[in-house]
C-alpha atoms as a PDB file:
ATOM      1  CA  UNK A   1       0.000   0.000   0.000  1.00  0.00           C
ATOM      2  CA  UNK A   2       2.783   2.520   0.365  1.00  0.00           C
ATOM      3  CA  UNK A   3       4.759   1.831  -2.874  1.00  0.00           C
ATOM      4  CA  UNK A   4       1.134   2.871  -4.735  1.00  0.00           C
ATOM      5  CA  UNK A   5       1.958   6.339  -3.576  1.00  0.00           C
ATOM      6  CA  UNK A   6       5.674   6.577  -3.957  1.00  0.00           C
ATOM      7  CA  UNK A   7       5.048   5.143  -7.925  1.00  0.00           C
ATOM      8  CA  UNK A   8       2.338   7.783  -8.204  1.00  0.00           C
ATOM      9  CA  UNK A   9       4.439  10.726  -7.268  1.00  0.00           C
ATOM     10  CA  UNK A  10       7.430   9.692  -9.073  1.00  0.00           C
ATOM     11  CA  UNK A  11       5.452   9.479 -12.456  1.00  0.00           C
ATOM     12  CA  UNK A  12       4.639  12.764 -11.619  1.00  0.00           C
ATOM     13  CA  UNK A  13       7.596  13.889 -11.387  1.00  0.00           C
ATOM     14  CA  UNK A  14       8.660  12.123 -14.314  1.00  0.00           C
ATOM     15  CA  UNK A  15       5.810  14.006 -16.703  1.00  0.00           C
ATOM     16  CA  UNK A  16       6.782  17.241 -14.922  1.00  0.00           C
ATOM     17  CA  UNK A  17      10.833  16.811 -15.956  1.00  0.00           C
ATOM     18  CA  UNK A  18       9.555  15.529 -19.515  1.00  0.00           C
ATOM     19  CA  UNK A  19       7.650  19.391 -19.938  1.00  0.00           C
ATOM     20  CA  UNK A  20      10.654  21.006 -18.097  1.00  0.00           C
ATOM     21  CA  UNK A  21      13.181  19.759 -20.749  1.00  0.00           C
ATOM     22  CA  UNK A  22      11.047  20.200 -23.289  1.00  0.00           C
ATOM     23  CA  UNK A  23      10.523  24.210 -21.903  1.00  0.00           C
ATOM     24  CA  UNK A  24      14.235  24.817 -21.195  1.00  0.00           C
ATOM     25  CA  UNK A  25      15.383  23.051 -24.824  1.00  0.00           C
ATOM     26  CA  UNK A  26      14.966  25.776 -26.815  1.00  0.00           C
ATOM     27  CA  UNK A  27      16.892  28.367 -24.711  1.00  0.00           C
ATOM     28  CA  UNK A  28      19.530  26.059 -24.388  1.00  0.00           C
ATOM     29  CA  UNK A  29      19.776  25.805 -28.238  1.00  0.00           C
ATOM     30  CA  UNK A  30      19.380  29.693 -28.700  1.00  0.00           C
ATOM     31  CA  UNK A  31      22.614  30.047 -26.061  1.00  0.00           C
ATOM     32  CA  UNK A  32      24.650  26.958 -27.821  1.00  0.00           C
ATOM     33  CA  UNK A  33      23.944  29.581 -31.513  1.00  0.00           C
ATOM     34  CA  UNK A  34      24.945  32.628 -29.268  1.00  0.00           C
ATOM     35  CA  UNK A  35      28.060  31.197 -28.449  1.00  0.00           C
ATOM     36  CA  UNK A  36      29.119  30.130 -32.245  1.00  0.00           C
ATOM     37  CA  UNK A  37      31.841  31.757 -34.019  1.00  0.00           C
ATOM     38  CA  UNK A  38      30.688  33.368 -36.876  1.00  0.00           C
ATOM     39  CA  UNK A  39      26.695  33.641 -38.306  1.00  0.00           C
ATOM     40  CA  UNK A  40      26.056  29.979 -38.196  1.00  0.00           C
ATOM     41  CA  UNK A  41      22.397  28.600 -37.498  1.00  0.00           C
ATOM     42  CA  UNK A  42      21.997  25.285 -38.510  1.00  0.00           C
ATOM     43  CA  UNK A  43      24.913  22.735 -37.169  1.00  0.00           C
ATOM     44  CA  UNK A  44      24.545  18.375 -37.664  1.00  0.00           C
ATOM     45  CA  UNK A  45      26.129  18.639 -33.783  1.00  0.00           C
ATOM     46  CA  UNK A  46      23.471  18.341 -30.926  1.00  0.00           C
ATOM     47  CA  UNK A  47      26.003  19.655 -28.461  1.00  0.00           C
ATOM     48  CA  UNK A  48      24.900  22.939 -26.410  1.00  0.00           C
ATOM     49  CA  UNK A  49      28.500  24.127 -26.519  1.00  0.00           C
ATOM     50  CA  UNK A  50      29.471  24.355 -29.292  1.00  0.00           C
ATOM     51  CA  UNK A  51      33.307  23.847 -30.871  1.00  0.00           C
ATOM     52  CA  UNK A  52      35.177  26.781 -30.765  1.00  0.00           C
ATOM     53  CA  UNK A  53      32.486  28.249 -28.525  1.00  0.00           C
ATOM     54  CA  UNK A  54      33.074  32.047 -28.053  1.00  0.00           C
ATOM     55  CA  UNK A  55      31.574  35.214 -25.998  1.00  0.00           C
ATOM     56  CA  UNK A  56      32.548  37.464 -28.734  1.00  0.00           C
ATOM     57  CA  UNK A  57      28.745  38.099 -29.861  1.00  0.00           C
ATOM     58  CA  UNK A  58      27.968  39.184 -26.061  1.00  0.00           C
ATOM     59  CA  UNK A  59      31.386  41.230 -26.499  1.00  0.00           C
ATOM     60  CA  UNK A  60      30.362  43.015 -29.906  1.00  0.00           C
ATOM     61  CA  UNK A  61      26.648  43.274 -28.336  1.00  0.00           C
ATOM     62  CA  UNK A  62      27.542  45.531 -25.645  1.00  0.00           C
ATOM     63  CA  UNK A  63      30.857  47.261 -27.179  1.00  0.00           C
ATOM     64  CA  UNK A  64      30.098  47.386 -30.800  1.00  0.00           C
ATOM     65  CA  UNK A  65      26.265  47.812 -31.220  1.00  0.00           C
ATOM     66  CA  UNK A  66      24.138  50.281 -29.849  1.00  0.00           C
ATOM     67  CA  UNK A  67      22.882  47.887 -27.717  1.00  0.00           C
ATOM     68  CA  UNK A  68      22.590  49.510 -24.712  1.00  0.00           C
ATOM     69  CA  UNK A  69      20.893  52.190 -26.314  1.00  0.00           C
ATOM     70  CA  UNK A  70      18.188  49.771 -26.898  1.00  0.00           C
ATOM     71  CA  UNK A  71      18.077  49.115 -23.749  1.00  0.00           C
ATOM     72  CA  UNK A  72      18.431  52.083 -22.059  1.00  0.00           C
ATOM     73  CA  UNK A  73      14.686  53.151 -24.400  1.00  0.00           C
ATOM     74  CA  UNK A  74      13.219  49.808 -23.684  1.00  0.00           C
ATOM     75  CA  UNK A  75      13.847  50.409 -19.991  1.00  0.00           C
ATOM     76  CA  UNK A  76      12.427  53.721 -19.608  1.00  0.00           C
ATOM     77  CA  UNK A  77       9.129  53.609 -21.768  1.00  0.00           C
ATOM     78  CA  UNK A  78       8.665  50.212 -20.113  1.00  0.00           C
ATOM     79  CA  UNK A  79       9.107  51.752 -16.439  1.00  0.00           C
ATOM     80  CA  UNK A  80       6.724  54.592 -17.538  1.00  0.00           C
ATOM     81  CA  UNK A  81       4.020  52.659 -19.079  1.00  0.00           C
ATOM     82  CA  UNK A  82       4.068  50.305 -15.953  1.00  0.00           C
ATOM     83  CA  UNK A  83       3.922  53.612 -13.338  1.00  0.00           C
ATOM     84  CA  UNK A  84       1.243  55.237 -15.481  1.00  0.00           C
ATOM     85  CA  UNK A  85      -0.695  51.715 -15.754  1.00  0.00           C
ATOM     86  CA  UNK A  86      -0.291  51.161 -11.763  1.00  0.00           C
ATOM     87  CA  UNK A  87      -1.409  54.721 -10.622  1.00  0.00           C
ATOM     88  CA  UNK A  88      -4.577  54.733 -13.344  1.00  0.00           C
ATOM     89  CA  UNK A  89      -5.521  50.944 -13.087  1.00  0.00           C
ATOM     90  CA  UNK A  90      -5.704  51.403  -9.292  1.00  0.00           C
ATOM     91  CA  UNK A  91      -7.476  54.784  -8.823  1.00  0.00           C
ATOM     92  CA  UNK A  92      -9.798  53.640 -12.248  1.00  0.00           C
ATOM     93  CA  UNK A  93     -10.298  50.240 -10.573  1.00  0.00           C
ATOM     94  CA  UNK A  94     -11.647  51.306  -7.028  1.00  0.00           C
ATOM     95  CA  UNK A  95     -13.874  54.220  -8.420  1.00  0.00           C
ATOM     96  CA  UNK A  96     -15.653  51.185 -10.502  1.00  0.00           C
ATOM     97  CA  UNK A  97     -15.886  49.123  -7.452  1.00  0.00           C
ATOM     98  CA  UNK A  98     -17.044  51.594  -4.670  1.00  0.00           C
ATOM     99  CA  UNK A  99     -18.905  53.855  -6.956  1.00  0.00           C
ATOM    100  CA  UNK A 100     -22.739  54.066  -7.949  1.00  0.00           C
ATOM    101  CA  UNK A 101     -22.435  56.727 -10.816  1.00  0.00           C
ATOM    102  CA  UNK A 102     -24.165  56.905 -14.406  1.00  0.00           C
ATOM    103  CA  UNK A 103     -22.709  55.024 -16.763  1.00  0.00           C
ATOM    104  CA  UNK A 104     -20.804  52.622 -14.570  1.00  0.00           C
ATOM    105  CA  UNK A 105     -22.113  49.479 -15.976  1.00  0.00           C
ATOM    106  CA  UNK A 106     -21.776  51.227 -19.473  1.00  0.00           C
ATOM    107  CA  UNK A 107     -17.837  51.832 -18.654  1.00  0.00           C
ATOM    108  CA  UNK A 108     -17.823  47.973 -17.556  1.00  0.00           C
ATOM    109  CA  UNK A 109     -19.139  47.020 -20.336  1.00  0.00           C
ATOM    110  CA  UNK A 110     -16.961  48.759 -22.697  1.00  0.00           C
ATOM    111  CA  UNK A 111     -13.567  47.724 -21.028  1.00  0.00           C
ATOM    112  CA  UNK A 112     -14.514  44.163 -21.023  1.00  0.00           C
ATOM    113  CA  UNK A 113     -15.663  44.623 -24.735  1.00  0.00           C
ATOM    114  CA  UNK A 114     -12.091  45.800 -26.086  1.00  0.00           C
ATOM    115  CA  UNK A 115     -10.503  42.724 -24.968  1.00  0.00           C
ATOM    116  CA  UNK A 116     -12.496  41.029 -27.356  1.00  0.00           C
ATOM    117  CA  UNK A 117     -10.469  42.553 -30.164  1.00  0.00           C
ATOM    118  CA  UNK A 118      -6.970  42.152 -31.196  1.00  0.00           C
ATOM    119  CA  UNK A 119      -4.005  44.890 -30.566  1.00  0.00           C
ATOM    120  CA  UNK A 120      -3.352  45.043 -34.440  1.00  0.00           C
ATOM    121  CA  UNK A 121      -7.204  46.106 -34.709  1.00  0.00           C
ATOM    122  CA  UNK A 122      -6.566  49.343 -33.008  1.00  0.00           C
ATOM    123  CA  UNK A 123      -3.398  50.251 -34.555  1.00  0.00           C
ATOM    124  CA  UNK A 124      -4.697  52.135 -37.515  1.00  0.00           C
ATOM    125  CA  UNK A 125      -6.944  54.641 -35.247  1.00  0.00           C
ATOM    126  CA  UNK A 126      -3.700  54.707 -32.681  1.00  0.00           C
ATOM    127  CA  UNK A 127      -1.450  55.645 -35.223  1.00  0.00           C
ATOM    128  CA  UNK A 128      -4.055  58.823 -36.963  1.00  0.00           C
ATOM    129  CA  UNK A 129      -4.672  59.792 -33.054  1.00  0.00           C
ATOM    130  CA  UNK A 130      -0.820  60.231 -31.981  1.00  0.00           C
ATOM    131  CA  UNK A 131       0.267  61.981 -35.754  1.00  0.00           C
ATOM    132  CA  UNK A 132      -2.708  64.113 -35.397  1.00  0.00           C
ATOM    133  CA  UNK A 133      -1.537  65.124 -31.932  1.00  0.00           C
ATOM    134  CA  UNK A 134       2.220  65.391 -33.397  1.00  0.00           C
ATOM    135  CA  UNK A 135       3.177  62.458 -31.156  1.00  0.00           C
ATOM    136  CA  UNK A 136       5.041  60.215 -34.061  1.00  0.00           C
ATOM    137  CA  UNK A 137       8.463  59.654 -33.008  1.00  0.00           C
ATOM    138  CA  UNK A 138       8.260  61.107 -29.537  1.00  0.00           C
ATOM    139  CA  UNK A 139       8.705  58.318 -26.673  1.00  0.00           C
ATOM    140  CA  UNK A 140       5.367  59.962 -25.624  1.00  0.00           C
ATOM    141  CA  UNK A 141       3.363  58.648 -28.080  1.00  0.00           C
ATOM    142  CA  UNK A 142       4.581  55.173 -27.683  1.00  0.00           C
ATOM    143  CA  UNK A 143       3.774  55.676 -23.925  1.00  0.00           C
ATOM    144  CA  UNK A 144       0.502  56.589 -24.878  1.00  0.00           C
ATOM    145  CA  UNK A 145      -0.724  53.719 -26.990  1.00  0.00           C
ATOM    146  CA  UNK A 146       1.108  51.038 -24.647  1.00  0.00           C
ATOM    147  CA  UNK A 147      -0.794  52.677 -21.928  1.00  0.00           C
ATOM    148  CA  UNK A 148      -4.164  52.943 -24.220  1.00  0.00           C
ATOM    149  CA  UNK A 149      -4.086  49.047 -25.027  1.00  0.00           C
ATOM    150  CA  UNK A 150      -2.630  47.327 -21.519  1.00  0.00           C
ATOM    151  CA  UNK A 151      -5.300  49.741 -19.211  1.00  0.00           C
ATOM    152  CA  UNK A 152      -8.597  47.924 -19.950  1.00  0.00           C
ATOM    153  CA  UNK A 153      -6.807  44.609 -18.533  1.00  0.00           C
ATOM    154  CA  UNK A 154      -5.448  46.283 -15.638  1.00  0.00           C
ATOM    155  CA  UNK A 155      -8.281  47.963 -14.566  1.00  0.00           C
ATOM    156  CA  UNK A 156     -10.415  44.854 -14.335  1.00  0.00           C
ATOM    157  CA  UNK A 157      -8.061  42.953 -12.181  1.00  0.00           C
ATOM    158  CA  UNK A 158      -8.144  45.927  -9.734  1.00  0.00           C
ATOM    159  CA  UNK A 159     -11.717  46.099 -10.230  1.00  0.00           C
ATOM    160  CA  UNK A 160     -12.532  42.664  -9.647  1.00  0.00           C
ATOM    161  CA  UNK A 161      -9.739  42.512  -6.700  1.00  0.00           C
ATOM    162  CA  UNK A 162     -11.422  45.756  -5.089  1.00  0.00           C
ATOM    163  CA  UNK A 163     -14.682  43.968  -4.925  1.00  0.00           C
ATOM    164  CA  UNK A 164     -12.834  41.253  -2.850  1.00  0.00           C
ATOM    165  CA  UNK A 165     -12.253  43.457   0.368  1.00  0.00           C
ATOM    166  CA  UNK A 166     -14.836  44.374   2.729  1.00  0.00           C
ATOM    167  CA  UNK A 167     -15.966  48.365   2.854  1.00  0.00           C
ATOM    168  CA  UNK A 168     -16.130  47.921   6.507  1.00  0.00           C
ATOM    169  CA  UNK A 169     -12.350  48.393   6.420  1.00  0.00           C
ATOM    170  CA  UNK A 170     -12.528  52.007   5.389  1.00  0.00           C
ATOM    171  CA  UNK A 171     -15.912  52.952   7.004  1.00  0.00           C
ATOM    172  CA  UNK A 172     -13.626  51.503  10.364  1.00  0.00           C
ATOM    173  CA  UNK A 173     -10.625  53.769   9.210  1.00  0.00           C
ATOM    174  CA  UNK A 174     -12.747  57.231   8.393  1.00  0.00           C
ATOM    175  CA  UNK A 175     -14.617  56.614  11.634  1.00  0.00           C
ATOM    176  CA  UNK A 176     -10.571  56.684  13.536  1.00  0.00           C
ATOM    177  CA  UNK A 177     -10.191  60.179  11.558  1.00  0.00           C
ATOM    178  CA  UNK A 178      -9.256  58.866   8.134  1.00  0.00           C
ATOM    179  CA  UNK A 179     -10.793  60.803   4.321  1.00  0.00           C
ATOM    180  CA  UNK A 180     -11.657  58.815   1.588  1.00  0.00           C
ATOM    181  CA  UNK A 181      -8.258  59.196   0.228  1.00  0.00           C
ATOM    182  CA  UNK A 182      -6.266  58.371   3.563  1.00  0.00           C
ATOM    183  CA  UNK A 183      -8.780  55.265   3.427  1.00  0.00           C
ATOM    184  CA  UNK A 184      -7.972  54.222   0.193  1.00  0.00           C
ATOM    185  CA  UNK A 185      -4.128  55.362   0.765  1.00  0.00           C
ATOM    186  CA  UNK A 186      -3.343  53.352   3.885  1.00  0.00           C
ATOM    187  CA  UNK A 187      -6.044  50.578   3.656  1.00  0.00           C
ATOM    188  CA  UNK A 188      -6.694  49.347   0.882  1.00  0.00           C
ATOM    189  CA  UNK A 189      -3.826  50.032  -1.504  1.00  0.00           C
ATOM    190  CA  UNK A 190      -1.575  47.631   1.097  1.00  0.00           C
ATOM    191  CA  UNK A 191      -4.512  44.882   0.728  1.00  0.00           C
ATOM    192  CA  UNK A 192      -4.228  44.692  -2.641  1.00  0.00           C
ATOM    193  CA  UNK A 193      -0.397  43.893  -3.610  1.00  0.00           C
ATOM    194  CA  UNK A 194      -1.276  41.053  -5.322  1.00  0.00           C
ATOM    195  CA  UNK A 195      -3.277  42.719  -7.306  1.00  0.00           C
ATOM    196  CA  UNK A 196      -0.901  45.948  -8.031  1.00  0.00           C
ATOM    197  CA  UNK A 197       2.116  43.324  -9.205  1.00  0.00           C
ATOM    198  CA  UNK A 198       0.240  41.695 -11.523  1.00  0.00           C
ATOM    199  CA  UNK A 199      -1.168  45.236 -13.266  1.00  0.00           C
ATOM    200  CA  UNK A 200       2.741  46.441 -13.137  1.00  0.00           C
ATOM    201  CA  UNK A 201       4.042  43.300 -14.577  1.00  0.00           C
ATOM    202  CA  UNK A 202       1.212  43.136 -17.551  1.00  0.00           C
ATOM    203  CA  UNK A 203       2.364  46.944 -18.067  1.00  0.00           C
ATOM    204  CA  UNK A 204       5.930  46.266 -18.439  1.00  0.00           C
ATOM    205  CA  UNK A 205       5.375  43.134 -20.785  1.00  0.00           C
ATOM    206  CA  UNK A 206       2.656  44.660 -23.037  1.00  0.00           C
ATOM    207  CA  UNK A 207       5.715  47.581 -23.187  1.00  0.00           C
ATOM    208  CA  UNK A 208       8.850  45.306 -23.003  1.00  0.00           C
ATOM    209  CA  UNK A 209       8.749  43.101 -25.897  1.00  0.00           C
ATOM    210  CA  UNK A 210       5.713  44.644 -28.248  1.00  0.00           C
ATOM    211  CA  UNK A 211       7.490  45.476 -31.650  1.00  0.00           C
ATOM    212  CA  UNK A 212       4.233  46.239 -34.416  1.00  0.00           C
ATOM    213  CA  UNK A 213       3.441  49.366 -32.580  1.00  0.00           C
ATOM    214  CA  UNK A 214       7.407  50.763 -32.236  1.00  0.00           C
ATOM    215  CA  UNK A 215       7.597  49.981 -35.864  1.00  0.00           C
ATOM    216  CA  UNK A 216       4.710  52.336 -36.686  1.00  0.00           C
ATOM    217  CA  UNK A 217       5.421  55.375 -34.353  1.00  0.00           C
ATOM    218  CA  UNK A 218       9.677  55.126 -34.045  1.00  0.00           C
ATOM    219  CA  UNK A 219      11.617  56.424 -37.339  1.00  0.00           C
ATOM    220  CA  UNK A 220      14.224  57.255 -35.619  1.00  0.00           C
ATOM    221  CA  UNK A 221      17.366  54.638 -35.170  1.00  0.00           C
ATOM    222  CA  UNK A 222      18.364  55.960 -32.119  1.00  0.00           C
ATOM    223  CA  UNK A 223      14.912  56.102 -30.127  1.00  0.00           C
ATOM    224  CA  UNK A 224      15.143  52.229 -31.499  1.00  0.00           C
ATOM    225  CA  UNK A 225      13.558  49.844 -28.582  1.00  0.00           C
ATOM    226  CA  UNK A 226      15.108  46.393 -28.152  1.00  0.00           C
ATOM    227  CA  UNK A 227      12.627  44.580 -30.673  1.00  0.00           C
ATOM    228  CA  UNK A 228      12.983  47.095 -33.026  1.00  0.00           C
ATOM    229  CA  UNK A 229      17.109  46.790 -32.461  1.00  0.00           C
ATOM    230  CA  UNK A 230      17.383  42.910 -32.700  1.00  0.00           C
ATOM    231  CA  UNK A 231      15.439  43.309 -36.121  1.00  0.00           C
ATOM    232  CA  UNK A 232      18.203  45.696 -37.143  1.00  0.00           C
ATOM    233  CA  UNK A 233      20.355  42.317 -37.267  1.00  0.00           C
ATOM    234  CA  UNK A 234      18.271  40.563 -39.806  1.00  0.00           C
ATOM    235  CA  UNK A 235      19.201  41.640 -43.621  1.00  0.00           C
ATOM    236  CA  UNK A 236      17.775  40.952 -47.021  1.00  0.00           C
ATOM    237  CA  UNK A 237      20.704  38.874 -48.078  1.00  0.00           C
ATOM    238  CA  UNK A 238      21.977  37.473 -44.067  1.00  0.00           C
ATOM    239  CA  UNK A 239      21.121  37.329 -40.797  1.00  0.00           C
ATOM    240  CA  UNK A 240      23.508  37.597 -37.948  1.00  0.00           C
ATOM    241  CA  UNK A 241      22.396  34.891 -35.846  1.00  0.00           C
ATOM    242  CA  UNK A 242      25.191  34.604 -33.093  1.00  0.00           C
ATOM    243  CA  UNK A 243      24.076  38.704 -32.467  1.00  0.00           C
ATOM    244  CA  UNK A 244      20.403  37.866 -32.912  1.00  0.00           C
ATOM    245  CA  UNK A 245      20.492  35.049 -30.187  1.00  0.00           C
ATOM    246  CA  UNK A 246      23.174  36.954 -27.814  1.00  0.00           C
ATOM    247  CA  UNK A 247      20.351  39.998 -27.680  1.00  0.00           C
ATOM    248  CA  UNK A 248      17.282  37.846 -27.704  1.00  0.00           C
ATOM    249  CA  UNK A 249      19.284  36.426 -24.078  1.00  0.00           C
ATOM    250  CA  UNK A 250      19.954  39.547 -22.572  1.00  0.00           C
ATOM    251  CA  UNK A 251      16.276  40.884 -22.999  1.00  0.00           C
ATOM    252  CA  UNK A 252      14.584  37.779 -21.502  1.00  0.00           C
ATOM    253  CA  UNK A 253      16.689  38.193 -18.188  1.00  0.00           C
ATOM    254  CA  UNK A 254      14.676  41.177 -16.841  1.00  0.00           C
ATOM    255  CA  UNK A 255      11.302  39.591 -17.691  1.00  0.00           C
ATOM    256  CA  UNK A 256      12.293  36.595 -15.799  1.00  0.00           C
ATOM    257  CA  UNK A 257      14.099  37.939 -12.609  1.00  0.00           C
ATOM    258  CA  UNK A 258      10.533  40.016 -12.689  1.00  0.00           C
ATOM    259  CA  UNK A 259       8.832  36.979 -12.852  1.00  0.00           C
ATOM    260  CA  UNK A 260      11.071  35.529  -9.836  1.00  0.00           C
ATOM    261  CA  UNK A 261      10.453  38.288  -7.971  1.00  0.00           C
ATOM    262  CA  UNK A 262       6.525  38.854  -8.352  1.00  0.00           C
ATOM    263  CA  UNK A 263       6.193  34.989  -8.095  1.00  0.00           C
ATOM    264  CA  UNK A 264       4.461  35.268  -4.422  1.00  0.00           C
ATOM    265  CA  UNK A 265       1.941  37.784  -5.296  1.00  0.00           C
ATOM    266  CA  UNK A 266       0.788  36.192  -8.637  1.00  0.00           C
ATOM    267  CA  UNK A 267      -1.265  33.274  -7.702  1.00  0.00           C
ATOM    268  CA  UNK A 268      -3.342  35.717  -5.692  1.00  0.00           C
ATOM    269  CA  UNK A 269      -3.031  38.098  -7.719  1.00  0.00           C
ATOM    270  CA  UNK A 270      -4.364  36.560 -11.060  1.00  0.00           C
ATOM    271  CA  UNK A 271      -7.311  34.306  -8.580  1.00  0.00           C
ATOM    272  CA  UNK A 272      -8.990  36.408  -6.266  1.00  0.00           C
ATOM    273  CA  UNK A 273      -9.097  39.401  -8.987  1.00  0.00           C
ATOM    274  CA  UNK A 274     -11.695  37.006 -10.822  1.00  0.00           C
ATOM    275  CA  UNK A 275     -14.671  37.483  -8.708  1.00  0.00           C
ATOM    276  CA  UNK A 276     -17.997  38.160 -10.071  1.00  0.00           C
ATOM    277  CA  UNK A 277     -19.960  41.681  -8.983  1.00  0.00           C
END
């Protein structure tokens, strides 16, 4: 009766290692190219390390591309669309949940509707909004339509989380001496971590990696954000794969030390935000 167990949990195990490898092979294979001298993609050899394995397409990443440049654009329209996301997903999110006001269910309604439609769908209208506003170009305007297109998202899963906590927690704080925004300020916003990660972390991925958008409103090569700089190493005639795979590397660290770091809240975050009214 005890070896049933023991076999059952070590089949488990066995599945689980079976999707981990098959996960993890692919980065391993994109490392083994990053680390081959020369542009070569395709090898007969299965081995990770390759022979005459090299760093010299992290070394020409950092010393002889403007790499860093990328990143250094990447970095800050990804910080800003995630602060801007936060502070209006939060504010937007309790108003919806604590507030009886015309139009509410209308505003619901909406929200949830544009998630229905695809990103490239709203590109067209974006793109006449931000050149009629002179935006093209400007690391405003990308700000803007990341913002525009991760918000709806966001301010559901605060909405939903919101409607989780009990309003007897601020009518008890407002009855010690607290306003409505002390309330909401020392409160609730702690409550709803959880909630507040997962809204950053959406903001900084819809930001981080989205590449159709920068193509349309960035013309200039030095306002460049990572995607738009790895495509810069794929020609008509060649691509430069070692470079290609050396970048595409370097960009996924952030996303997952994020990941690593967030990992506590997210469970919560993504579980109790999906309550219904």
């Amino acid at each position: 009766m005890q070896k049933d167990p023991l076999l059952k949990r070590l089949f488990i195990y066995a599945v689980l290692l079976i999707f981990v490898l098959i996960a993890i092979y692919p980065i391993l294979r994109v490392f083994s190219i990053s680390l081959r001298p020369g542009d070569q993609l395709l090898s007969t050899s299965l081995a990770l390390v390759p022979d005459g394995a090299t760093w010299s397409n992290f070394v020409e990443l950092f010393t002889e591309r403007p790499f860093l440049r990328w990143l250094w654009n990447s970095t800050f329209v990804s910080l800003a669309v995630t602060i801007l996301g936060v502070t209006l997903a939060s504010t937007a999110g309790y108003a919806i949940s604590r507030y009886k006001f015309i139009g509410r269910t209308a505003a619901m309604l909406s929200i949830l509707t544009t998630q229905m439609f695809p990103a490239t769908m709203l590109l067209l209208p974006m793109y006449i909004i931000i050149s009629k506003m002179n935006l093209l170009n400007t690391y405003f305007g990308l700000i803007v339509v990341y913002s525009a297109t991760a918000m709806p998202f966001c301010v559901w899963t605060m909405k939903g989380y919101y409607d989780t906590i009990p309003y007897s927690l601020e009518e008890a704080a407002m009855v010690d001496g607290c306003n409505r925004f002390s309330a909401f300020y020392k409160v609730i916003l702690p409550l709803v971590t959880p909630a507040l990660v997962i809204t950053g972390l959406f903001s900084f991925m819809s930001a981080w990696s989205e590449y159709l958008v920068a193509a349309q409103v960035l013309q200039d090569p030095t306002m460049y954000t990572l995607p738009l700089g790895l495509k810069q190493f794929e020609q008509s005639m060649s691509t430069e794969w070692g470079l290609y795979a050396a970048g595409a590397l370097v960009v996924s660290v952030p996303v997952v030390a994020l990941f690593l770091v967030a990992n506590r809240w997210l469970v919560g975050g993504l579980t109790l935000g999906g309550v219904k009214e």
